[in-house]
Structure formats: structure tokens, C-alpha cells
Protein backbone atom coordinates (compact mmCIF):
# COMPACT_ATOMS: atom_id res chain seq x y z
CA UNK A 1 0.00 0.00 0.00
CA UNK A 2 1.10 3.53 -0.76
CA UNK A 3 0.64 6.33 2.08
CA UNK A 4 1.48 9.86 2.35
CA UNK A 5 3.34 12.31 4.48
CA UNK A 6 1.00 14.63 5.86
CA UNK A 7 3.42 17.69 5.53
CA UNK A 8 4.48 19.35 2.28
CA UNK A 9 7.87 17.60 2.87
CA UNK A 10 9.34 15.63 0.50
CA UNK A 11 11.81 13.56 1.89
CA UNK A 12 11.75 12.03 5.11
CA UNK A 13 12.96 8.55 7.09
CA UNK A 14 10.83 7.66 9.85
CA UNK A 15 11.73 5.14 12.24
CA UNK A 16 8.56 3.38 13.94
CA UNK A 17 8.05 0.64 16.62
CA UNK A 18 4.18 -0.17 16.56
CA UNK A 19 4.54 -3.24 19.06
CA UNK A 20 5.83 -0.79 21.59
CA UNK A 21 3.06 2.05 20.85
CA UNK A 22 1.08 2.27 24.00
CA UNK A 23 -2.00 3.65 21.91
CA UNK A 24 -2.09 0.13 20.46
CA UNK A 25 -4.76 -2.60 21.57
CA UNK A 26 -5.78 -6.05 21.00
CA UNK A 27 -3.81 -8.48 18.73
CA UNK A 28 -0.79 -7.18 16.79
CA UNK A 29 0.81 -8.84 14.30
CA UNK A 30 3.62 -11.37 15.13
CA UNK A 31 6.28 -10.03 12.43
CA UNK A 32 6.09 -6.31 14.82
CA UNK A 33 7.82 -8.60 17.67
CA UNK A 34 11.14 -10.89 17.20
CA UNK A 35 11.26 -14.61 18.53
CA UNK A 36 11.32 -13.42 22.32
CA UNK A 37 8.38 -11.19 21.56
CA UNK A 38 10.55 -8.10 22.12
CA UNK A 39 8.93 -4.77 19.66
CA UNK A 40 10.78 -4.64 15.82
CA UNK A 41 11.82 -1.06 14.37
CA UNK A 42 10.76 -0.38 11.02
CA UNK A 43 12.48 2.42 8.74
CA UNK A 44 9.83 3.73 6.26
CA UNK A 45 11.39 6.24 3.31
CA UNK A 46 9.21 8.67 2.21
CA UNK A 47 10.23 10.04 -1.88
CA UNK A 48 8.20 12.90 -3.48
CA UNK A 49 6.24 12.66 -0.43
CA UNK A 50 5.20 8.37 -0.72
CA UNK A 51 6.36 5.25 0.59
CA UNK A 52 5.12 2.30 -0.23
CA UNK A 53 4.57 0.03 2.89
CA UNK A 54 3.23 -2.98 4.07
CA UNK A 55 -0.40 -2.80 4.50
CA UNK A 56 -0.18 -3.33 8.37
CA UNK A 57 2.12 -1.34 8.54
CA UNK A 58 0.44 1.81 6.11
CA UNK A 59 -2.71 1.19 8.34
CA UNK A 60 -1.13 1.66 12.01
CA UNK A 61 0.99 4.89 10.35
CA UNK A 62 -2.67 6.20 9.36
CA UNK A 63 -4.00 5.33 12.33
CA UNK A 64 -1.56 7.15 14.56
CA UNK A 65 -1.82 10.11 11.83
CA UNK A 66 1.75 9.76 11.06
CA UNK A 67 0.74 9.27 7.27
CA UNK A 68 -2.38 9.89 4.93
CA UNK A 69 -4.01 7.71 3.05
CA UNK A 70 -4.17 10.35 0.11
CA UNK A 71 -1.47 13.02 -1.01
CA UNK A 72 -4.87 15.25 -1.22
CA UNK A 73 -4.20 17.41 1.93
CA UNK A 74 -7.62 17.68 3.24
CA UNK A 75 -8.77 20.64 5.76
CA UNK A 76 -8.93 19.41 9.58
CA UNK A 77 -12.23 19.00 11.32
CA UNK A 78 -13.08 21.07 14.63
């Protein structure tokens, strides 16, 4: 899946660690923890503004509002 920085920035490395996000509940997906169920760090690279990302991974990084699911930059709600 493709997502989108939500800044006019183009380029940007973002280092995340969903397993160890506190906002996170229920079930997470066993490849976000190694064998002794400690939290993985992903590095997601952001070109012209997109990175293309596993879907897990694109949906917790729109969840958390770290990335958009469109490049359309969209006014906020009140």
C-alpha cells in the first residue's frame, strides 16, 4: 500500500516501533515482535512525499496520523 506524508515535505525517514506504541490494543501482528516477543523497528522512506509500505504497517501509520491515506491534503475538522 502507498501512504502519504501529511506535511508538504518531500523527503523524510521515519523510524517506527508499533509493538511498543502504547495507543495500540488487542492483537498485533507477530512479524512487529522478534522470537522473544521483544517490539521490531521499522524504517519507512518517504520520496516525493510516498512510501510504499506494508499494509499493516500503512494502516497503524494512518491510524496514529503519522501518514495519509491520500497526497490530497484535506482541511482538519473542529
Amino acid at each position: 500500500m502507498f501512504v502519504y506524508l501529511p506535511h508538504k515535505k518531500s523527503t523524510h525517514t521515519m523510524h517506527i516501533c508499533p509493538a511498543g506504541d502504547p495507543r495500540l490494543k488487542g492483537e498485533m501482528p507477530s512479524d512487529w515482535v522478534d522470537d522473544k516477543n521483544n517490539p521490531l523497528t521499522f524504517q519507512v522512506e518517504f520520496r516525493n512525499g510516498k512510501a510504499e509500505v506494508d499494509d499493516q504497517i500503512g494502516n497503524y501509520l494512518i491510524e496514529t496520523g503519522l501518514a495519509r491515506k491520500t497526497k490530497l491534503i484535506m482541511p482538519e475538522d473542529d
